[in-house]
Protein backbone atom coordinates (compact mmCIF):
# COMPACT_ATOMS: atom_id res chain seq x y z
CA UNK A 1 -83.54 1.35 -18.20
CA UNK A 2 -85.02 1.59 -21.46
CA UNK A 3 -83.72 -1.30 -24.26
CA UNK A 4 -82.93 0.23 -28.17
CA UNK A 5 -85.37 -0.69 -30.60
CA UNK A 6 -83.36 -3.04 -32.98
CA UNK A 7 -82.77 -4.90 -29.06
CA UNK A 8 -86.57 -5.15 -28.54
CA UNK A 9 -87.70 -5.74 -31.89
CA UNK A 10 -85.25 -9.39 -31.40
CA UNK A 11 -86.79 -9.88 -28.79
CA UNK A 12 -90.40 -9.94 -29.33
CA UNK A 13 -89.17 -12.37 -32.35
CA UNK A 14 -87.74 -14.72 -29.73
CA UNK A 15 -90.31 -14.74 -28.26
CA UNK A 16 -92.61 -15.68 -30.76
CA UNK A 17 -90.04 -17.83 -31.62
CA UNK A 18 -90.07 -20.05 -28.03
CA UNK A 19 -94.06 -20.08 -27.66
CA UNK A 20 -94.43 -21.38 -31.30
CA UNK A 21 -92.21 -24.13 -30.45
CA UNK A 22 -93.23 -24.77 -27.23
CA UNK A 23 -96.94 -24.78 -28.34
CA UNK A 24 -96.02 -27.39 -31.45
CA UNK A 25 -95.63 -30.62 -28.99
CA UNK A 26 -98.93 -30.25 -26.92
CA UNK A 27 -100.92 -28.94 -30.70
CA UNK A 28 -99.72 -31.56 -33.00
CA UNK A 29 -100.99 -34.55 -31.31
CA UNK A 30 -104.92 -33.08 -31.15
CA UNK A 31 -104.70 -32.44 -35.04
CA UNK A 32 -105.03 -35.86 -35.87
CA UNK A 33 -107.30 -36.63 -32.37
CA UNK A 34 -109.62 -34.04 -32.96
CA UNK A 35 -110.92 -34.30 -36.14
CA UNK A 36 -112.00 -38.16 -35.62
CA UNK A 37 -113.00 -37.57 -32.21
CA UNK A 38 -115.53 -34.37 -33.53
CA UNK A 39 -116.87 -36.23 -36.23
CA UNK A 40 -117.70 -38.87 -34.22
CA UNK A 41 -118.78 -37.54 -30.68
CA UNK A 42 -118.80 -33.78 -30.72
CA UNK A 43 -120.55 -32.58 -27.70
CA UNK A 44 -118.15 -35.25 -25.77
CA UNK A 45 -114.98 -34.25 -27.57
CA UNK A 46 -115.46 -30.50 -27.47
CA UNK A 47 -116.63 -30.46 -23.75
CA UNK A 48 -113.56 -32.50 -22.60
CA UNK A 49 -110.76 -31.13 -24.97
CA UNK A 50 -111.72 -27.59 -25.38
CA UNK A 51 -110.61 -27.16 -20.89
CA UNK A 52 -107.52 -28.42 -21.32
CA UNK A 53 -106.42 -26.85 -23.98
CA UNK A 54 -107.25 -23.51 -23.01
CA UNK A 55 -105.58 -24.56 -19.66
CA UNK A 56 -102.48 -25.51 -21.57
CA UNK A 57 -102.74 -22.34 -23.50
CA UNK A 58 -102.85 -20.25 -20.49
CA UNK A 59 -99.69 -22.43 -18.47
CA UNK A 60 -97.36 -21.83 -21.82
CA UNK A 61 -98.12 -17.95 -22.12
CA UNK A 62 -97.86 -17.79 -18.26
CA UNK A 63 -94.47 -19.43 -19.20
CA UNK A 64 -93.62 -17.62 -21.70
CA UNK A 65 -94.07 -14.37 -19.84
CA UNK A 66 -91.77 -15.48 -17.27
CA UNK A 67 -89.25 -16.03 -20.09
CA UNK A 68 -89.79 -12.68 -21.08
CA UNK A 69 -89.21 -11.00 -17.75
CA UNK A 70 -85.73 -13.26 -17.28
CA UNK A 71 -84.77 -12.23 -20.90
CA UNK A 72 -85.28 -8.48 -19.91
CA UNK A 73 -83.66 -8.44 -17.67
CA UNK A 74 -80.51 -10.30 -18.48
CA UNK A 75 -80.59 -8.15 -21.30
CA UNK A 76 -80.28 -5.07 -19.30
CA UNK A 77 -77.42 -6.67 -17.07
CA UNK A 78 -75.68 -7.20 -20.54
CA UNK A 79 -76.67 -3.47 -21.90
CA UNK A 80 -75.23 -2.10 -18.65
CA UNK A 81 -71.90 -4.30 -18.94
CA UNK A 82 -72.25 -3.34 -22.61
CA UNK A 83 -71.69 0.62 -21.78
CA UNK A 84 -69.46 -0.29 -18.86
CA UNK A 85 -66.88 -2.10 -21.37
CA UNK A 86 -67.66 1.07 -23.90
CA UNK A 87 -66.66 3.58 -21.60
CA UNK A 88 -63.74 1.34 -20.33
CA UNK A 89 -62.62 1.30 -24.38
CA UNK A 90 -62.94 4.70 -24.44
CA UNK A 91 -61.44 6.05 -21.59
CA UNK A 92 -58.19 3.26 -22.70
CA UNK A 93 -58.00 5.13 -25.62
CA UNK A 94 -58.17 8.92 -24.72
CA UNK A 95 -55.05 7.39 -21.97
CA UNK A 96 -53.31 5.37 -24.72
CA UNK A 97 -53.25 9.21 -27.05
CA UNK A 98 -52.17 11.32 -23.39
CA UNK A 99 -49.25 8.48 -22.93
CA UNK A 100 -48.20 8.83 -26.96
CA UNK A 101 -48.44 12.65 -26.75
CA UNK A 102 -46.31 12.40 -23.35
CA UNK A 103 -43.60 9.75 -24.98
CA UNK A 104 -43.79 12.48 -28.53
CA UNK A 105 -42.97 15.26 -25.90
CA UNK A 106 -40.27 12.84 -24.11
CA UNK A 107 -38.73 12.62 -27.37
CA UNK A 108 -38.50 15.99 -28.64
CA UNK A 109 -37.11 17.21 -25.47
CA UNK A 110 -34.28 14.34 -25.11
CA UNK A 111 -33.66 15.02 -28.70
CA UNK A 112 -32.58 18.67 -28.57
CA UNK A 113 -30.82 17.57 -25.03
CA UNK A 114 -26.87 18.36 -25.25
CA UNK A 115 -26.51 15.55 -22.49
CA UNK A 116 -26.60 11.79 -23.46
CA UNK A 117 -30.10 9.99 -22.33
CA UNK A 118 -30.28 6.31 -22.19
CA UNK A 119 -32.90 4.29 -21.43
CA UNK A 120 -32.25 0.06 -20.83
CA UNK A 121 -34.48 -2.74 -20.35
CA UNK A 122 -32.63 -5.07 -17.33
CA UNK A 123 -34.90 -7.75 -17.62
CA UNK A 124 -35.27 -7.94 -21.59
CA UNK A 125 -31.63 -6.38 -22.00
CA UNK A 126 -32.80 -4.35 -24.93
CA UNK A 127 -32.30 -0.06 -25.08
CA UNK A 128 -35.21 1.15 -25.24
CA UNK A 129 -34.41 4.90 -25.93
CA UNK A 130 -30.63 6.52 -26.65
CA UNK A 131 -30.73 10.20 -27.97
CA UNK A 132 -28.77 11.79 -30.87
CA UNK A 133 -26.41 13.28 -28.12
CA UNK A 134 -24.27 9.78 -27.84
CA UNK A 135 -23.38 9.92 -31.32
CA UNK A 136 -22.25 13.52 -31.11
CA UNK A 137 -20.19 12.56 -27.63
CA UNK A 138 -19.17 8.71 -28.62
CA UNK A 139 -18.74 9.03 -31.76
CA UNK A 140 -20.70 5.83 -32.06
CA UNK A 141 -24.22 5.54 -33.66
CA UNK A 142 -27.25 4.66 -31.91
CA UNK A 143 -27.57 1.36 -33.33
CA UNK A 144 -24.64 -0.05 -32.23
CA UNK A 145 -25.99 0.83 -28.34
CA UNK A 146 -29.02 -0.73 -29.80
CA UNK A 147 -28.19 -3.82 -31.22
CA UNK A 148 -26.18 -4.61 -27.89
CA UNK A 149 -26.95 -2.39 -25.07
CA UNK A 150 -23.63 -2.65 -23.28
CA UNK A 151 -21.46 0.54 -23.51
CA UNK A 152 -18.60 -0.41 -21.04
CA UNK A 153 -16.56 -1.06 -23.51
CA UNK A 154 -16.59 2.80 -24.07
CA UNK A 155 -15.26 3.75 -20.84
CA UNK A 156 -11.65 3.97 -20.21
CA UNK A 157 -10.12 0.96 -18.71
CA UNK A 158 -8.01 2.55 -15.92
CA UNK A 159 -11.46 4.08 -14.85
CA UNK A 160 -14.46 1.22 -15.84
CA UNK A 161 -13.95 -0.76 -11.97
CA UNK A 162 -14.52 3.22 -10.04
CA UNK A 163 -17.13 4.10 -12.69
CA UNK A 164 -19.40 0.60 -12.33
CA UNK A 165 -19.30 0.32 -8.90
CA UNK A 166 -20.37 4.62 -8.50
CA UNK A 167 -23.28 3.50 -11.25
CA UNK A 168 -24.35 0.49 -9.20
CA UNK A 169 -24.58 2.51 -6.15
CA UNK A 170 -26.43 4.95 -7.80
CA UNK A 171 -29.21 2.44 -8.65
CA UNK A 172 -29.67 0.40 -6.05
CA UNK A 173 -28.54 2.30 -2.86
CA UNK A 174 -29.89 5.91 -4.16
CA UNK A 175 -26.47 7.21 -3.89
CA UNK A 176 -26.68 10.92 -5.14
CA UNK A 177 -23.21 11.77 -6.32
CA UNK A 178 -22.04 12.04 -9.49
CA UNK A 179 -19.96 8.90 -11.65
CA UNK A 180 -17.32 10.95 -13.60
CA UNK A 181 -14.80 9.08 -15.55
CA UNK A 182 -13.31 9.17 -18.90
CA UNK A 183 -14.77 7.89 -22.02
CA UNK A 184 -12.48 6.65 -25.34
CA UNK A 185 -14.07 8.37 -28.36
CA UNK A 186 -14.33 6.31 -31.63
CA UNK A 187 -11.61 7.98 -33.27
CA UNK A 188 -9.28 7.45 -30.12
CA UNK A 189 -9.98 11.01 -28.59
CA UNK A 190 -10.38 11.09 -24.85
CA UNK A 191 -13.15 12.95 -23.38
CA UNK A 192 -14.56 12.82 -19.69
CA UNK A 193 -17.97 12.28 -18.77
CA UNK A 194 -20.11 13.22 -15.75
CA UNK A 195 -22.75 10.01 -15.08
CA UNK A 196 -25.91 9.85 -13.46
CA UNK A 197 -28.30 6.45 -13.50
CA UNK A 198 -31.34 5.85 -11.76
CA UNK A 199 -34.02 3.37 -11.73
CA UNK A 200 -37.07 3.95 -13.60
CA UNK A 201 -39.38 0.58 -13.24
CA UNK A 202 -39.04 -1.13 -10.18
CA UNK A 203 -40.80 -4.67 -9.71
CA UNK A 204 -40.68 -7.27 -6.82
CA UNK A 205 -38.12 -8.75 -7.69
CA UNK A 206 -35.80 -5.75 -8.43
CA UNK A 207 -35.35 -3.38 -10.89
CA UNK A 208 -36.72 -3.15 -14.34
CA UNK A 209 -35.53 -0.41 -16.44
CA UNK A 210 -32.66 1.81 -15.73
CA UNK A 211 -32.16 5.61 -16.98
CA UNK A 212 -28.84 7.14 -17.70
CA UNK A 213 -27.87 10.92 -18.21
CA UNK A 214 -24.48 11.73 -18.95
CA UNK A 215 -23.07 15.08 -19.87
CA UNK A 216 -19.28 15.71 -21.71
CA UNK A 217 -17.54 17.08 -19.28
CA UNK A 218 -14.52 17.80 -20.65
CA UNK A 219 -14.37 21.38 -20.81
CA UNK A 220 -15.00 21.69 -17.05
CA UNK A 221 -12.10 19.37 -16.50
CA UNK A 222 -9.54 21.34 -18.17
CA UNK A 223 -10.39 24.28 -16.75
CA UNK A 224 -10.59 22.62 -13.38
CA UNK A 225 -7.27 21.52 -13.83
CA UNK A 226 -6.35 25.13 -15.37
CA UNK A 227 -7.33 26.36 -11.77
CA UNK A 228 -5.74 23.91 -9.82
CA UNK A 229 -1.98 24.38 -11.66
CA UNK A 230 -2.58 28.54 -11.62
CA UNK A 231 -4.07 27.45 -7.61
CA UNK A 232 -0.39 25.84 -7.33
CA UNK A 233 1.71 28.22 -8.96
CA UNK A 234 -0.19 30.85 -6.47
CA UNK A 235 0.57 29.09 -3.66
CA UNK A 236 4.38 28.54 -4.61
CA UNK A 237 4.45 32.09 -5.19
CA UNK A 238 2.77 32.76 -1.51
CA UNK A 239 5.54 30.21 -0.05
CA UNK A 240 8.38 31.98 -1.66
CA UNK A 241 6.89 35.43 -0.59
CA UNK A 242 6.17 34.06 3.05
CA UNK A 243 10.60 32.76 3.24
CA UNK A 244 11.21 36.42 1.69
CA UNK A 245 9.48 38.25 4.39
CA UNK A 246 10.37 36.15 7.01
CA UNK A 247 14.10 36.42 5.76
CA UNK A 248 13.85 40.22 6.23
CA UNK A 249 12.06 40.01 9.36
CA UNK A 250 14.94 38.00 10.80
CA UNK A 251 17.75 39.52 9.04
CA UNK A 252 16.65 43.37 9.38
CA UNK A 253 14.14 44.05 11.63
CA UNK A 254 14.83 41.53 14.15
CA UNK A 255 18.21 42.85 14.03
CA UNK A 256 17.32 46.38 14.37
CA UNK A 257 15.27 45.58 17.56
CA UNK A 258 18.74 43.69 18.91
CA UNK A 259 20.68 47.08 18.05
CA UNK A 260 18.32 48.98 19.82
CA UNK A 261 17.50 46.55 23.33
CA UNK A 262 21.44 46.69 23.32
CA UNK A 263 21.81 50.63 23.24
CA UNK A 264 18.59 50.68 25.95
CA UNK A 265 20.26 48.64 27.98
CA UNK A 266 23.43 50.85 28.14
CA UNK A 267 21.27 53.35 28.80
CA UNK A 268 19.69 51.70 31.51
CA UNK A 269 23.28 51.24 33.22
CA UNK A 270 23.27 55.08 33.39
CA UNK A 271 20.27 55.24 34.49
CA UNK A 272 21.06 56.42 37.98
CA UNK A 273 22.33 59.70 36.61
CA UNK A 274 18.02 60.23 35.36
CA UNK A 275 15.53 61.50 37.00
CA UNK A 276 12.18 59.18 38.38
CA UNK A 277 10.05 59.74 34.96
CA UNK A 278 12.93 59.24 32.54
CA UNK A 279 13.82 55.98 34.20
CA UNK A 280 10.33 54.91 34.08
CA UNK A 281 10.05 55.58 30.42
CA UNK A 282 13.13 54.01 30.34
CA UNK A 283 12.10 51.14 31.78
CA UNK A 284 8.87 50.80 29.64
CA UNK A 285 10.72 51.07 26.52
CA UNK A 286 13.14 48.18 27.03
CA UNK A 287 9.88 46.34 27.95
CA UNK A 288 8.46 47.26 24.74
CA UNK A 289 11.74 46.92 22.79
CA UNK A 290 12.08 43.10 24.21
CA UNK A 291 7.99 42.70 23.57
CA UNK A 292 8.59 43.81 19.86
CA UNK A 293 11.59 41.81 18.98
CA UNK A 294 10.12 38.60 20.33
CA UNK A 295 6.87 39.20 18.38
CA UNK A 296 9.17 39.67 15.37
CA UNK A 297 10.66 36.37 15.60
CA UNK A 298 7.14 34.40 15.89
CA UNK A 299 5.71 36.14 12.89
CA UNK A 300 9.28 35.60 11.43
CA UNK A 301 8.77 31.71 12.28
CA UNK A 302 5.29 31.02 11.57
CA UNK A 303 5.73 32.46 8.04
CA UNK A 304 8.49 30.03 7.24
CA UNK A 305 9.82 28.50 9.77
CA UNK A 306 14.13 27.74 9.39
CA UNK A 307 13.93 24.38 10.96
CA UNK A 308 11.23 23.23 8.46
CA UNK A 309 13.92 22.78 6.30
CA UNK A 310 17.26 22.40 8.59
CA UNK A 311 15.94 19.13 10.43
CA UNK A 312 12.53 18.19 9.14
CA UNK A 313 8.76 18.11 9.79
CA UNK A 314 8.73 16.50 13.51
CA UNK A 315 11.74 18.91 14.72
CA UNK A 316 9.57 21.72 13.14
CA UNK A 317 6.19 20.90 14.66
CA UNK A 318 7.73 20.40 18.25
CA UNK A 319 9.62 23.91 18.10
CA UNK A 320 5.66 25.59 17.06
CA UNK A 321 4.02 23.42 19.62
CA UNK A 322 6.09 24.39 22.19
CA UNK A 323 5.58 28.01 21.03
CA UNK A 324 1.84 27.63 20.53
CA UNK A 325 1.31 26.24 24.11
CA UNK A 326 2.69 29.41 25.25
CA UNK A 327 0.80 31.70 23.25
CA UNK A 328 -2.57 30.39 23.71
CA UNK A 329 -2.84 28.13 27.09
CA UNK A 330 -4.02 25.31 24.95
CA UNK A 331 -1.73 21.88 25.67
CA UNK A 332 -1.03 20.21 22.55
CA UNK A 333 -0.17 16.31 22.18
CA UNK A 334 1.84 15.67 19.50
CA UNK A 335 2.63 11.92 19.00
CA UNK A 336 4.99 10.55 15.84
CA UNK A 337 7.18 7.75 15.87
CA UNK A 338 11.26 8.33 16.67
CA UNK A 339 12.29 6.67 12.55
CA UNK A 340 9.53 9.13 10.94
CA UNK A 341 12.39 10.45 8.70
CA UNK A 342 12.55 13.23 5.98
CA UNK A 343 10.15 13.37 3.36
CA UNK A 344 9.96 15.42 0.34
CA UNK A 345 9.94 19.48 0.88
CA UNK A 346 6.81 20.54 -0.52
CA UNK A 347 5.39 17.45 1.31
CA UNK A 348 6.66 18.55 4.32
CA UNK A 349 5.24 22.10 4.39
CA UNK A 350 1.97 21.23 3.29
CA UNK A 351 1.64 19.15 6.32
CA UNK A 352 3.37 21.60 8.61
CA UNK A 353 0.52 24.19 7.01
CA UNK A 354 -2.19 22.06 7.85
CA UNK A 355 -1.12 21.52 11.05
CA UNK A 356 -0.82 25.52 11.66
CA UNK A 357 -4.71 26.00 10.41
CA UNK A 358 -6.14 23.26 12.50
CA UNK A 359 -4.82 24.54 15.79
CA UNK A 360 -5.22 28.20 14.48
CA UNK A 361 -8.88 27.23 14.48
CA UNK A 362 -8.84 25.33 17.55
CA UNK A 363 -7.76 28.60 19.26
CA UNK A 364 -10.31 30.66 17.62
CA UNK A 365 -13.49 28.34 17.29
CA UNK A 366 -13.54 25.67 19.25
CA UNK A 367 -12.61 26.63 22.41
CA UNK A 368 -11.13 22.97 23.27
CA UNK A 369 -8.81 23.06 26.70
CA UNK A 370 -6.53 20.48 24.53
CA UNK A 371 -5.45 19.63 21.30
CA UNK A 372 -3.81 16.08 19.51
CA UNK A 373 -1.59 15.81 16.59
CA UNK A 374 -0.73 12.59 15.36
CA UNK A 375 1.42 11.96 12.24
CA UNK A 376 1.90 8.03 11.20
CA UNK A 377 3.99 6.76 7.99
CA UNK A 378 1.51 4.18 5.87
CA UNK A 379 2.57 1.81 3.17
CA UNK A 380 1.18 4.05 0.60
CA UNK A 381 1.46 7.54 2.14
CA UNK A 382 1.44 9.58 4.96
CA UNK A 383 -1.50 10.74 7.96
CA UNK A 384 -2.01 13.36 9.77
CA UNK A 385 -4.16 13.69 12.52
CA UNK A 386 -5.22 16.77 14.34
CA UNK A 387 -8.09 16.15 16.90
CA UNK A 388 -9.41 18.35 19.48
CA UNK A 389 -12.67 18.36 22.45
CA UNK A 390 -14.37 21.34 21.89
CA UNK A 391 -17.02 22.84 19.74
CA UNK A 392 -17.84 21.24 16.40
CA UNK A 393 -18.50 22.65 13.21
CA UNK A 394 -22.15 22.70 12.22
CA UNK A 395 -23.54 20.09 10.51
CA UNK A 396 -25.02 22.43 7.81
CA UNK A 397 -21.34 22.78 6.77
CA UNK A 398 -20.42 19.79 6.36
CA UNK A 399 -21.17 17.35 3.52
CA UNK A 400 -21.34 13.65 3.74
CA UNK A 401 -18.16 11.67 4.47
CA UNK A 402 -16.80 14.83 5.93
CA UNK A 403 -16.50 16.47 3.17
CA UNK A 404 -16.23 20.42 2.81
CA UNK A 405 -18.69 22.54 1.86
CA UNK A 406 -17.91 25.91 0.57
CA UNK A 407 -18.33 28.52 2.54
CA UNK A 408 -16.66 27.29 5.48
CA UNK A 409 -13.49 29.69 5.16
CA UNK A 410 -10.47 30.17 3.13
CA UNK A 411 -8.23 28.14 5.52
CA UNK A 412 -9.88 25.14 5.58
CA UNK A 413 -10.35 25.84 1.33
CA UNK A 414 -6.51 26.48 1.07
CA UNK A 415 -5.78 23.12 2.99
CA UNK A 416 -8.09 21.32 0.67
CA UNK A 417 -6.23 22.71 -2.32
CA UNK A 418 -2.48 22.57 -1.34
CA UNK A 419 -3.14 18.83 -0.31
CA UNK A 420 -5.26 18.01 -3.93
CA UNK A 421 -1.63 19.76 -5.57
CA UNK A 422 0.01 16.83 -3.86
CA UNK A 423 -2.41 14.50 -4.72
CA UNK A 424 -3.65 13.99 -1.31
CA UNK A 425 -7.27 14.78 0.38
CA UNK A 426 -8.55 16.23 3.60
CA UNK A 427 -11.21 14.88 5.58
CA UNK A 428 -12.92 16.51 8.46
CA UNK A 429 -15.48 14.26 11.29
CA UNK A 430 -17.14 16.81 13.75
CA UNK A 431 -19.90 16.13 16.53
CA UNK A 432 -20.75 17.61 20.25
CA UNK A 433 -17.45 15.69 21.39
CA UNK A 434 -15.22 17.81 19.05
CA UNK A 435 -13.50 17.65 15.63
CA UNK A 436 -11.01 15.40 13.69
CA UNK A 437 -9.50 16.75 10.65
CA UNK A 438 -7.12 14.20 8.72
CA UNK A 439 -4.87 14.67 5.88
CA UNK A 440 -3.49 12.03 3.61
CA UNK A 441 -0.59 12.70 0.84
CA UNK A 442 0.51 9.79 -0.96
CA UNK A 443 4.27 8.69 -0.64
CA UNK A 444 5.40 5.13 -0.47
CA UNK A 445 7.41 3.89 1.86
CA UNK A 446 10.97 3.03 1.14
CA UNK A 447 11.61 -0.46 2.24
C-alpha cells in the first residue's frame, strides 16, 4: 500500500537525517588524521584509509537501508490503524446522528402522547424523561418529578401498598396486568389511573432504568361503575320479576291444574260407566294433568324459591338438591355446618343463584356422575364451594388465577356480576379431574 506524499517526503528527510548523523562519528576523526597523514605519506595513507572508509560507507548505507525498510513499514501498520480509527470515527458518528434522530422521534411521539411516559434512572435516581401528559393529569409540573423522581406521594394512600407491590411485580417478575389505583390531583381532585412499568436497562446486578406509562382512567371508571349500578338495578328488577311469576305460577296456574286433577279424578270414579278408549284417554289425561302441575311447581320454585326466604339459605339448598337429584341422576353432596345461621337477603340469593348455575352446568357440560357443595362462614365473609369430576372447561377460556374470560356464557357472566354488586368475586380452577368454582361475599362474622 502506497504512502501519501507529504508521508514520504518526511521520510526521505529522516533519512537523510539518521545517515548524516550516523556518518559524523566515523568522518570527524579522519578530518584532522588525514590531512597530516597525506601530507606526509600519501601513497601509505591513501592505500590504507581509502578501504575502510569505503567499507564503512557501504556498512552505514547497508544500515541505513534496513532502517528504511523497518520505517516503511511501521509506517504502513500506522497508515492502516490510521484509516481503521477513521472509519471507526466515522461510522461513531453517522450512529451517534441515527440514535439523536431516534431519541428526536422518541420525543415528539411521547410528547403528543395523551398517556403519562416516565422514564427513571434506579441506579443514579434521576428522571430521565417525563412528558407534558403528567402535568395535564397531576396537575404537577415536570420539574418537580425532576428535581426528585419519587411520585408516590401522588397516589392515594388507601391505594399506594396494592399499587407498589402490582408495580414491583411488574418489573421484576414480568407480571402483565395492569396497576390501577387512584391518584390525588394538585388541586385535591381525585382521578384514577391505569399503570404499566417495565424495565428498560437491565445490568448484572439488576435493573437499570425503569419505564412507566400511565393513562387517566377515570372516565372508564365511572362508566364502569355506571354499568355495574344499571347491571344491579337489572338484576333487582329480574329478581322481583322472577317472585312475580313464580307467585302466579303457584297461586293461579298451579291452582288451576289442582281444580282440574280433582274434577279428572271424579271422573275417573265414573269411569266404569265409559267405554275402553274414553277410559284410556281418561287415564292419559290425569297422567298429563299430574305431569303438568308438578312441572309447574319446579319452575314455580327454581324461579324464587318460598323457603329462600321462610328459613334461610341451607333449608333452601337442601329442598333444590333433593329436587335436583331427582331430575337429573346426578348425587349432590352438600356439606355446611348445623350454626350457619341467616345472613342478609340479597346475600342469600346470590349464593343460592350461584349454586343453581354451577350444577345447571354440571348437568349440561360436564357430564360428572357427582357433584359437591360446600358453604363455610369465614372471619371476614362467606365461601362457597361447588366442585364436581367431570369435564373441564378449556383452558383457552380461562385466564390466569381462574379468572373468566368473556365469552364463556352469560351464566357464568351473570354470577360474576351479581357477586361484584355484593362486593364479592368468583373464581373458577378447572383441569382433566374436573372443575371448582368458588364464590366469596364479604360479611363479618358476629362474635
Amino acid at each position: 500500500m502506497g504512502s501519501p506524499p507529504d508521508v514520504r517526503a518526511g521520510l526521505n528527510g529522516y533519512l537523510i537525517f539518521v545517515t548524516s548523523h550516523a556518518l559524523s562519528p566515523l568522518v570527524s576523526p579522519w578530518r584532522e588524521i588525514l590531512p597530516s597523514a597525506l601530507a606526509s605519506r600519501p601513497m601509505f595513507a591513501l592505500a590504507w584509509v581509502l578501504p575502510f572508509l569505503i567499507g564503512a560507507l557501504l556498512a552505514v548505507l547497508a544500515w541505513v537501508f534496513a532502517l528504511r525498510s523497518a520505517v516503511r513499514e511501521q509506517t504502513a501498520v500506522f497508515l492502516e490503524r490510521l484509516q481503521g480509527v477513521a472509519r471507526e470515527f466515522t461510522e461513531y458518528q453517522r450512529r451517534s446522528d441515527r440514535l439523536r434522530q431516534s431519541e428526536e422521534r422518541f420525543r415528539h411521539l411521547a410528547e403528543n402522547m395523551r398517556d403519562i411516559v416516565w422514564i427513571v434512572s434506579l441506579d443514579r435516581r434521576k428522571t430521565l424523561f417525563v412528558n407534558t401528559a403528567f402535568e395535564e393529569i397531576t396537575g404537577r409540573t415536570k420539574q418537580n418529578l425532576y428535581d426528585r423522581p419519587n411520585c408516590l406521594d401522588l397516589v392515594h394512600p388507601d391505594d399506594r401498598s396494592q399499587a407498589v407491590a402490582t408495580l414491583f411485580r411488574q418489573v421484576l417478575e414480568g407480571y402483565d396486568g395492569d396497576a390501577e389505583f387512584r391518584i390525588v390531583r394538585s388541586d385535591g381532585v381525585v382521578r384514577w389511573a391505569r399503570c404499566r412499568a417495565f424495565s428498560i436497562l437491565k445490568d448484572p446486578k439488576g435493573t437499570s432504568q425503569v419505564g412507566c406509562i400511565a393513562e387517566d382512567a377515570t372516565d372508564r371508571k365511572r362508566a364502569e361503575q355506571e354499568l355495574r349500578q344499571l347491571s344491579g338495578r337489572l338484576m333487582r328488577l329480574q329478581d322481583e320479576e322472577r317472585r312475580r311469576i313464580a307467585r302466579e305460577l303457584h297461586d293461579s296456574t298451579a291452582q288451576a291444574l289442582a281444580a282440574l286433577l280433582m274434577n279428572l279424578g271424579a271422573v275417573q270414579r265414573s269411569a266404569a260407566r265409559l267405554g275402553k278408549k274414553a277410559r284410556q284417554a281418561l287415564a292419559e289425561s290425569l297422567d298429563l294433568a299430574k305431569q303438568c302441575s308438578q312441572e309447574v311447581r319446579t319452575v314455580s320454585y327454581l324461579l324464587h324459591p318460598p323457603l329462600l326466604e321462610e328459613l334461610g339459605l341451607i333449608s333452601a339448598l337442601r329442598h333444590y338438591v333433593d329436587g335436583y337429584t331427582q331430575r337429573s341422576g346426578i348425587r349432590v353432596e352438600l356439606e355446611a355446618p348445623p350454626d350457619f345461621g341467616r345472613l342478609p337477603q340479597e346475600i342469600e340469593l346470590a349464593l343460592f343463584r350461584v349454586v343453581q348455575e354451577c350444577l345447571t352446568n354440571v348437568h349440561r357440560h360436564s357430564g360428572s356422575p357427582t357433584a359437591r357443595v360446600r358453604l363455610a362462614r369465614e372471619f371476614d365473609g362467606v365461601r362457597l364451594e361447588v366442585r364436581d369430576e367431570g369435564r373441564g372447561i378449556p383452558p383457552e377460556k380461562l385466564g390466569r388465577a381462574g379468572q373468566v374470560l368473556p365469552g364463556l356464557g352469560v351464566g357464568i357472566a351473570g354470577m360474576q356480576e351479581r357477586l361484584r354488586q355484593l362486593g364479592g368475586r368468583l373464581g373458577i380452577v378447572s383441569g382433566d379431574r374436573g372443575t371448582t368454582v368458588t364464590a366469596i361475599i364479604p360479611h363479618p362474622l358476629e362474635l
